[in-house]
Protein backbone atom coordinates (compact mmCIF):
# COMPACT_ATOMS: atom_id res chain seq x y z
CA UNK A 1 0.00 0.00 0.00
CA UNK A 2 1.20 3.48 -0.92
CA UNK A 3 -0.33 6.91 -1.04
CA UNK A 4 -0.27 10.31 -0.47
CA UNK A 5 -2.64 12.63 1.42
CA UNK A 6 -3.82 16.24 2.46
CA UNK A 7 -3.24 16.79 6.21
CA UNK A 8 -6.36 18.24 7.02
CA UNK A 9 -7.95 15.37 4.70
CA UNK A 10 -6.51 13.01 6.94
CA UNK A 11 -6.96 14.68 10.37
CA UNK A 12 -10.77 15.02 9.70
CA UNK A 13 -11.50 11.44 8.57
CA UNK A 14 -8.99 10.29 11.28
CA UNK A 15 -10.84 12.62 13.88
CA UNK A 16 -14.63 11.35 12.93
CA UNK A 17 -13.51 7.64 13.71
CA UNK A 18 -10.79 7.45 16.53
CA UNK A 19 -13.08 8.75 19.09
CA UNK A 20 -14.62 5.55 18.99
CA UNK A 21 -11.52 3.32 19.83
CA UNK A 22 -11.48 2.91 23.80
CA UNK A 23 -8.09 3.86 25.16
CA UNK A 24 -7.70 0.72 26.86
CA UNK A 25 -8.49 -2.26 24.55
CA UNK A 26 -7.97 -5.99 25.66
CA UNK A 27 -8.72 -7.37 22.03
CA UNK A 28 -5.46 -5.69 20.18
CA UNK A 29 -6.98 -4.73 17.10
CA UNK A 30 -9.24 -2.61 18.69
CA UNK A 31 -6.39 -0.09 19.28
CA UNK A 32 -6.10 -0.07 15.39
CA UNK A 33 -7.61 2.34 12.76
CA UNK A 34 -8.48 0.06 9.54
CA UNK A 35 -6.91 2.22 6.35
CA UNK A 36 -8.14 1.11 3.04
CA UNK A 37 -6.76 2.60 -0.30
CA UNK A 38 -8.60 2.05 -3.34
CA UNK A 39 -9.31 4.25 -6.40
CA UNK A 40 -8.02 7.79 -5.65
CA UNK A 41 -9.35 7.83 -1.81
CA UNK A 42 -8.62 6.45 1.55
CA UNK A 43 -11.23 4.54 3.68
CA UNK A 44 -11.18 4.81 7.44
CA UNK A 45 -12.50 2.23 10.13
CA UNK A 46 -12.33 1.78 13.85
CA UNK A 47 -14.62 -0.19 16.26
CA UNK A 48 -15.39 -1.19 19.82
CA UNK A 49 -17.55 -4.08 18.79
CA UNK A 50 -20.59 -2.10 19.69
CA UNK A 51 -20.29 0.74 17.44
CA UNK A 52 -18.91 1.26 13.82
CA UNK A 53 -17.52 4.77 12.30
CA UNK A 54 -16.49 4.58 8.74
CA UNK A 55 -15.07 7.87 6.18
CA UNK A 56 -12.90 8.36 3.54
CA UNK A 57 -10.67 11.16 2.30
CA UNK A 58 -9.24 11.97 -1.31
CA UNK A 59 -5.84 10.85 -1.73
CA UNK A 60 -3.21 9.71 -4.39
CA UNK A 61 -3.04 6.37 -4.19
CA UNK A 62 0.24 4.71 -5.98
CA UNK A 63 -0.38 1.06 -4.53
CA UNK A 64 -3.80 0.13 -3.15
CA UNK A 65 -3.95 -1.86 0.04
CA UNK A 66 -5.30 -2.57 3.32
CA UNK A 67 -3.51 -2.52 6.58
CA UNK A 68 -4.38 -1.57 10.54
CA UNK A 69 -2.34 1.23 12.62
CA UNK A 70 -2.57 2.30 15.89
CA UNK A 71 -5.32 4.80 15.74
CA UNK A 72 -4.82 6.97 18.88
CA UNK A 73 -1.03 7.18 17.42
CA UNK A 74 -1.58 8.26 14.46
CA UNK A 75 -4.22 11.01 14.77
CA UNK A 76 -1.65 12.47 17.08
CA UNK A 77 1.27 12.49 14.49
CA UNK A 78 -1.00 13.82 11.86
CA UNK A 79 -2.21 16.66 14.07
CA UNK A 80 0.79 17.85 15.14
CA UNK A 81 2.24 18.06 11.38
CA UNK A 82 2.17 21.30 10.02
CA UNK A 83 -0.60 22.67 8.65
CA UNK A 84 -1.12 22.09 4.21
CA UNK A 85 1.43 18.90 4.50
CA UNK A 86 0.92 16.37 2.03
CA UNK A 87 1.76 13.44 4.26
CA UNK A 88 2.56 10.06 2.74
CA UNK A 89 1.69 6.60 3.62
CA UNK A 90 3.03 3.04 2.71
CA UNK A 91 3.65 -0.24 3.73
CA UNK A 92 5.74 -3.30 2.32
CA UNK A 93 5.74 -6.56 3.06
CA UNK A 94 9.56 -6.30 3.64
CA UNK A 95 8.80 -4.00 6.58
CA UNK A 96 6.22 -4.79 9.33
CA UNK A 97 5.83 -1.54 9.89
CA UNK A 98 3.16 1.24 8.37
CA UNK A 99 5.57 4.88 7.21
CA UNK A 100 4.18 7.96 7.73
CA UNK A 101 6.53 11.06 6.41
CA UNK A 102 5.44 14.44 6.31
CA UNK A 103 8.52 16.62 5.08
CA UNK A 104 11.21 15.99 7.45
CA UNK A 105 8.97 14.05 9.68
CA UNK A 106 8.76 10.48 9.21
CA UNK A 107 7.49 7.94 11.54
CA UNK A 108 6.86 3.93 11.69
CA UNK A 109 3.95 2.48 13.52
CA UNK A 110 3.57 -1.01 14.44
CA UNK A 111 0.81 -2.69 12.31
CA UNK A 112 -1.91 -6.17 12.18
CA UNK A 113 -3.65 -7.55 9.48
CA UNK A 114 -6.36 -6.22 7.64
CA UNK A 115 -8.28 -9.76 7.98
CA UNK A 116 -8.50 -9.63 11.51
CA UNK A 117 -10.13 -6.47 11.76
CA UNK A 118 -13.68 -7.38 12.67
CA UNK A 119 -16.50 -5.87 10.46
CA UNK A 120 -20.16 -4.74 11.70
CA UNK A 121 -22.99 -6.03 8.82
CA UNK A 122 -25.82 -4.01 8.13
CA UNK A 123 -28.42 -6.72 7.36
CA UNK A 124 -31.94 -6.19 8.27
CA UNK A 125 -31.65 -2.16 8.46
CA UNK A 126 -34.70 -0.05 7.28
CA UNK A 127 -34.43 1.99 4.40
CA UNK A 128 -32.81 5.12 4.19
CA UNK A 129 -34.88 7.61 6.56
CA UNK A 130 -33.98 11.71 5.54
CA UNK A 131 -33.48 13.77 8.92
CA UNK A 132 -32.50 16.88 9.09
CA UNK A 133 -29.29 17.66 10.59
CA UNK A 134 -30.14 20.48 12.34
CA UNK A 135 -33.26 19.01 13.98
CA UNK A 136 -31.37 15.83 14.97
CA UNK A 137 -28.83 17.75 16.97
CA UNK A 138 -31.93 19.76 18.71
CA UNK A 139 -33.69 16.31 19.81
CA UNK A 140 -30.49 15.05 21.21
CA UNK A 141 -28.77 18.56 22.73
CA UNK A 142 -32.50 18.97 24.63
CA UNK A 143 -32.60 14.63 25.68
CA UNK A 144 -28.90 13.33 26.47
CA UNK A 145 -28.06 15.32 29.63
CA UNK A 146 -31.10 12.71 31.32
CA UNK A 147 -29.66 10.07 30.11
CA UNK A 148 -28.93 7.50 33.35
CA UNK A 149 -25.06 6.48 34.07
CA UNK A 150 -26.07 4.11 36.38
CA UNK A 151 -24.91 0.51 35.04
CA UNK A 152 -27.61 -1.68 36.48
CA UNK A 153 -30.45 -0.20 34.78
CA UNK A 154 -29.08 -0.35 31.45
CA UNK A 155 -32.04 0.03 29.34
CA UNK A 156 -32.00 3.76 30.55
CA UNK A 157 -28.45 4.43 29.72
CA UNK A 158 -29.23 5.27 26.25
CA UNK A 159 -31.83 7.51 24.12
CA UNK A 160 -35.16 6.25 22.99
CA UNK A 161 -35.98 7.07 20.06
CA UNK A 162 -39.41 6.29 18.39
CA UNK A 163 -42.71 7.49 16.62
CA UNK A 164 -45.90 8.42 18.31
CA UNK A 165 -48.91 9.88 16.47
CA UNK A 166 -50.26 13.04 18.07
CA UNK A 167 -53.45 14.81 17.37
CA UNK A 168 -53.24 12.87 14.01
CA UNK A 169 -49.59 14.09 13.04
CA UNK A 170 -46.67 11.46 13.08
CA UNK A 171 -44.01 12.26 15.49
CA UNK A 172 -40.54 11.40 15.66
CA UNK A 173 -39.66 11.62 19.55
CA UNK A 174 -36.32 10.92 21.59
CA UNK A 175 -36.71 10.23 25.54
CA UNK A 176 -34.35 9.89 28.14
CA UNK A 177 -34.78 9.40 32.14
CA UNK A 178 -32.32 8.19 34.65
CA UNK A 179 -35.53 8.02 36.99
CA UNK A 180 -34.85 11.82 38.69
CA UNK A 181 -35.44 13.67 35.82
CA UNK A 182 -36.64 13.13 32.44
CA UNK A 183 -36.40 14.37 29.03
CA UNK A 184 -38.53 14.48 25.96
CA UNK A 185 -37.94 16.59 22.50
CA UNK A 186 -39.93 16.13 18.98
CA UNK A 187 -40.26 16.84 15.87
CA UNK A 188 -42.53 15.94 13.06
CA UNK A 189 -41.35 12.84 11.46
CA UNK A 190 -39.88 12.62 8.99
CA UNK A 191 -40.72 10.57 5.41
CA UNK A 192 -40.36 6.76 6.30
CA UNK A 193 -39.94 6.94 10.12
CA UNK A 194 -43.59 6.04 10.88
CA UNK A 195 -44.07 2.13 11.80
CA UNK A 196 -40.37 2.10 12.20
CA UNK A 197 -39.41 0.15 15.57
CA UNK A 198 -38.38 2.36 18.75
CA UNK A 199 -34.97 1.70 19.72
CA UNK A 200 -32.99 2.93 22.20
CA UNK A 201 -29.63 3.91 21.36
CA UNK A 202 -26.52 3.78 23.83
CA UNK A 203 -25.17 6.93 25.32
CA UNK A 204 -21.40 6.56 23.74
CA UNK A 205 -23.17 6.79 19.98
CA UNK A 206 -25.28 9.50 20.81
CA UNK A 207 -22.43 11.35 21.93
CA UNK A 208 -20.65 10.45 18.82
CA UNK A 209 -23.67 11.20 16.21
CA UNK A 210 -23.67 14.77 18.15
CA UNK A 211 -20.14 15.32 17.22
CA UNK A 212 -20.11 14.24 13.82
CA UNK A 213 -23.31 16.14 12.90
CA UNK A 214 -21.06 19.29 13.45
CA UNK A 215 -19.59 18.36 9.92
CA UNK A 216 -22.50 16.78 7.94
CA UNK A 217 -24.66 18.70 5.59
CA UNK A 218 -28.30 19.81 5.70
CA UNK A 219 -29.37 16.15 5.96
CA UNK A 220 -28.28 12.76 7.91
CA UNK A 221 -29.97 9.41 6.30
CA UNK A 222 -30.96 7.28 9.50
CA UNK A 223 -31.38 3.69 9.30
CA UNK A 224 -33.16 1.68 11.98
CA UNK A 225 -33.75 -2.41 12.99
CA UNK A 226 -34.63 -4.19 16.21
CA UNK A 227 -30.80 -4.74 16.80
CA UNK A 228 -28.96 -1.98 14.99
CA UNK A 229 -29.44 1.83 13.72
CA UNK A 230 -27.21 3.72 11.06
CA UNK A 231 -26.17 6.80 10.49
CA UNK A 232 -24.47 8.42 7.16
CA UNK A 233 -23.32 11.87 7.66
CA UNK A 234 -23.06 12.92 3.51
CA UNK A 235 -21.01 10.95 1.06
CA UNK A 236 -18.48 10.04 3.58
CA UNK A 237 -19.01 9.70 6.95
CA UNK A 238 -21.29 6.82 8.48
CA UNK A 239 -21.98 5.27 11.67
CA UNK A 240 -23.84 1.83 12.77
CA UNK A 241 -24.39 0.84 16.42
CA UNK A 242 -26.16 -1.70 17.96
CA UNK A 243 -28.95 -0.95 19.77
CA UNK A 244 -29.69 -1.50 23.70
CA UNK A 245 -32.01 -4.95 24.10
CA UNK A 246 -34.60 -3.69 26.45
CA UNK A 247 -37.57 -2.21 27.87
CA UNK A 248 -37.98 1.36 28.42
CA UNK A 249 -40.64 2.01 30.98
CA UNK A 250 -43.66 3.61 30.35
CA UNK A 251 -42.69 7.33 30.59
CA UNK A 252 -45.77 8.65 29.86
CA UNK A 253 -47.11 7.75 33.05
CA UNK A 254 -44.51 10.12 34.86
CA UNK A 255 -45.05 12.92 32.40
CA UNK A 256 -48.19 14.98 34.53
CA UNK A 257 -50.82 16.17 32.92
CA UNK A 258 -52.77 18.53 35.54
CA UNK A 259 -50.34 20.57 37.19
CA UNK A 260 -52.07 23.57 38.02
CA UNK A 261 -49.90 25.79 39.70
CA UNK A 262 -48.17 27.64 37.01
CA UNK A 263 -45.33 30.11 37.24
CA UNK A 264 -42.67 31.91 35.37
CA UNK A 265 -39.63 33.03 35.80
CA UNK A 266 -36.44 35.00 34.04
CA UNK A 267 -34.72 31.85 33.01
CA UNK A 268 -30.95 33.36 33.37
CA UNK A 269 -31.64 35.46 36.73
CA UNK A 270 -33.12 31.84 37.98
CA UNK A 271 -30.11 29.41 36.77
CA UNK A 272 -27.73 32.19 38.10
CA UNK A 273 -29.28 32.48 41.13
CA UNK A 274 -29.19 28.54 41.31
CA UNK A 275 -25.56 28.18 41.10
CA UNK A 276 -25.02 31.00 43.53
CA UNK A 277 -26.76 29.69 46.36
CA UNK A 278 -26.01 25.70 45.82
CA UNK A 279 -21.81 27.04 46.09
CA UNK A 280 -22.07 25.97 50.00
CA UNK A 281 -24.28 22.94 49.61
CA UNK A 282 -23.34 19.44 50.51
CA UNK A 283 -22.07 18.14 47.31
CA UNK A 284 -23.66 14.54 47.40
CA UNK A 285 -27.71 15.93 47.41
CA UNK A 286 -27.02 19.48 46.58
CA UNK A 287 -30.57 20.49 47.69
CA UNK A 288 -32.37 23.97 46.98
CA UNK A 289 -35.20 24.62 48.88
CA UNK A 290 -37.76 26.85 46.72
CA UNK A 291 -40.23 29.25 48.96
CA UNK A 292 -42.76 29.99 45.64
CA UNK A 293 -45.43 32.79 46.98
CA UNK A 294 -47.27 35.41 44.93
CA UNK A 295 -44.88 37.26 42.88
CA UNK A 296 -41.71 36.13 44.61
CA UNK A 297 -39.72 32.94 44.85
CA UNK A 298 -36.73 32.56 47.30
CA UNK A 299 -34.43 29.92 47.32
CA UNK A 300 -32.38 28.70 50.27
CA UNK A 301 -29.71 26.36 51.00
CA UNK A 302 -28.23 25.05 54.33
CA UNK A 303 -25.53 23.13 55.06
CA UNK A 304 -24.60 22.19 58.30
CA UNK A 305 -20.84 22.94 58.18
CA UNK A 306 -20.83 25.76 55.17
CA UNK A 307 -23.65 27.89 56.52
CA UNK A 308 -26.81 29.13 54.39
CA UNK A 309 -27.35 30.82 51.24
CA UNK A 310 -30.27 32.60 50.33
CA UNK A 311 -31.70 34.17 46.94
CA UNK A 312 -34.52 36.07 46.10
CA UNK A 313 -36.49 36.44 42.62
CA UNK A 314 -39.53 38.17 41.09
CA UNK A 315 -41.61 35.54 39.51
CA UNK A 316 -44.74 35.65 37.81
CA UNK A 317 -46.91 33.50 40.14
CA UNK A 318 -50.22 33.95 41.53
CA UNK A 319 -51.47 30.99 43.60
CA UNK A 320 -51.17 29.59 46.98
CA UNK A 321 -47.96 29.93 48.44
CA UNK A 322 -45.66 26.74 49.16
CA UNK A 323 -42.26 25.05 49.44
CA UNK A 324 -40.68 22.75 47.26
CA UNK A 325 -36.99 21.41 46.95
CA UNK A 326 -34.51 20.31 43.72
CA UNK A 327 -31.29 19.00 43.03
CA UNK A 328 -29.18 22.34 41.94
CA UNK A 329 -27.56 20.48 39.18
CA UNK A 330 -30.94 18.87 37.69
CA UNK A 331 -32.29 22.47 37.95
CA UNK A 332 -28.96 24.08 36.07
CA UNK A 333 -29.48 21.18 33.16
CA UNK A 334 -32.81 22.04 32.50
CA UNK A 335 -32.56 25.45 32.56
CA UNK A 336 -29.00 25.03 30.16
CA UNK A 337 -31.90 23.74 27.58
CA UNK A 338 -34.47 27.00 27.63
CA UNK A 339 -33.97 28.72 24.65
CA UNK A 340 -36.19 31.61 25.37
CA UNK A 341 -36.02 34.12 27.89
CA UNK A 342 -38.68 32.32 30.51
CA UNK A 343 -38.63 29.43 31.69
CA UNK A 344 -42.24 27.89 32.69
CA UNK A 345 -42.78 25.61 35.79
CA UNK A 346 -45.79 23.47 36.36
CA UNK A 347 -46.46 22.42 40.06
CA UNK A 348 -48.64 20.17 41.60
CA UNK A 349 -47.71 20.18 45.43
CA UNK A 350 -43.87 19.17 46.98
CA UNK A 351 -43.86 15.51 46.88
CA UNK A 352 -45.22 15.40 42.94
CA UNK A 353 -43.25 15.21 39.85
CA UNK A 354 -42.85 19.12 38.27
CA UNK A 355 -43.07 19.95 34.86
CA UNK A 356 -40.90 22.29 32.90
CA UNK A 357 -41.81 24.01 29.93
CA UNK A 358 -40.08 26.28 27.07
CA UNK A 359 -42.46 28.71 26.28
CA UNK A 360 -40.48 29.22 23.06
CA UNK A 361 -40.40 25.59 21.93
CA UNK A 362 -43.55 23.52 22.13
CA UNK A 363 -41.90 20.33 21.22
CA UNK A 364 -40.35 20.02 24.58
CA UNK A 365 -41.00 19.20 27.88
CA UNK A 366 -38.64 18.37 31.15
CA UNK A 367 -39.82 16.14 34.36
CA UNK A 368 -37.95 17.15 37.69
CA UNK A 369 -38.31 14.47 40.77
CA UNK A 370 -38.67 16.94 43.85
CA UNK A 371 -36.43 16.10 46.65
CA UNK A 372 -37.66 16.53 50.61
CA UNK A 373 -36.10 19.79 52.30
């Protein structure tokens, strides 16, 4: 194999798929980036087994050929070359070892077969579903900071995404809950996604479809099954993951429906205000009591060794007065999502779930678990 690339060719492609390789890898190959060259480009691949990220750059290639590098390695040569390099690579059998040269630079990287590399199929997928790239990274910015860590519930470490039908229009929907909080975005559906089946997709690939949406164009194809979902990201770029086999609950049941007890707030004064007073809270609950009366809200926290901190803030808020309490940080992530000016809360009484509205974005809607203060 021999060819030549663009740096910033190479650094892109090399970027989009060696995020996926873990850092520690038991399985060898693992470690290694998959470099194909074939007919004027270079094809990139790297996988944990779970997940799949595939792109290609332009290149001259002299020799075509397929061999495995060390991916981590290599994206941090190419990134430190300088800038509008053409960087060459090749490999003989007479050397075991893959050449990368840059100018002056030239480096040799330990290498394993192509044929061990292991490949992810994409039998069974749906067909090709148009989303648009800019809507995609709105359902999953406003969804994936609810998205549980905690191991032994697995089937809520991941986004679900589905279609519901409301009031007669098709909607494609992405949930996630780590049984504090919860969050649900939507959008209308796109062409194709209606009937598809709901699947909910692990946290690691949503975190990696967010990044490489930063580079795609106006519109992502998705492609769904029971077991897998794909992304491609343009003429390059694709991604296919398997899927998390299980159960989400029945969210519906926590969203509430009847909250009466309405009341609105400046949305930056409030998550400012937030932060201020949770500074001297115990880290481990990070409670904020919230005193909600008539036209004022004041929010208090005590801690037995730091002291107290206390806030005040004009609200728009009319009913009976009472006292509720949150975790700071659950309150700071939801308010992080508000895009407008005011954010909306919907209470019931302390011990019942809240709901939080965007009064600038209908197709959203945030669950907050009170805590007892």
């Amino acid at each position: 194999m021999k060819l030549t690339i663009e740096r910033t060719a190479l650094l892109k492609a090399l970027g989009h798929v060696q995020s996926v390789v873990e850092r520690r890898n038991t399985i060898p190959i693992l470690s290694n980036v998959l470099l194909t060259a074939e007919r004027e480009q270079l094809g990139f691949s790297a996988t944990d087994l779970d997940m799949e990220i595939i792109d290609q750059g332009v290149a001259q290639v002299d020799v075509p050929g397929q061999i495995t590098a060390p991916a981590h390695t290599l994206y941090e040569i190419v990134r430190k070359l300088p800038e509008g390099a053409d960087v060459s690579l090749s490999f003989t059998g007479d050397d075991p070892r893959l050449q990368v040269q840059a100018g002056r630079s030239k480096f040799n990287l330990p290498v394993l077969p192509a044929g061990d590399f292991p490949v992810m199929s994409s039998d069974g997928l749906s067909t090709r579903i148009p989303v648009d790239a800019n809507d995609l990274a709105r359902l999953i910015d406003k969804t994936r900071f609810a998205i549980s860590t905690e191991e032994t519930r697995y089937y809520l470490n991941g986004l679900y995404v589905h279609t519901v039908v409301e009031n007669g229009q098709p909607m494609l929907r992405c949930v996630a809950t780590d049984g504090h909080r919860l969050a649900l975005a939507e959008m209308p559906a796109p062409e194709g996604a209606a009937g598809q089946p709901g699947v909910i997709i692990p946290r690691k690939t949503i975190n990696e479809v967010r990044r490489l949406l930063d580079d795609a164009g106006e519109t992502v194809d998705f492609q769904v099954s029971a077991q897998k979902v794909r992304f491609e990201f343009g003429q390059a770029a694709a991604l296919t993951s398997k899927v998390i086999d299980g159960s989400f609950p029945d969210y519906m049941r926590v969203i509430p429906r009847d909250n009466a007890k309405i009341m609105l707030v400046d949305n930056t004064l409030f998550a400012q205000a937030v932060d201020r007073v949770a500074t001297i809270s115990a880290e481990k609950s990070r409670s904020v009591k919230m005193a909600v009366e008539p036209g004022r809200m004041t929010l208090t926290v005590r801690n037995m060794e730091a002291g107290q901190g206390v806030e005040e803030l004009e609200i728009d808020y009319d009913g009976d007065s009472f006292e509720i309490g949150f975790n700071a940080r659950y309150l700071l992530d939801v308010t992080g999502q508000i895009g407008g000016e005011i954010a909306e809360f919907r209470f019931a009484d302390p011990a019942s779930p809240t709901l939080v509205l965007d009064p600038t974005d209908a197709g959203v809607k945030y669950v907050l678990m009170p805590l007892r203060v």
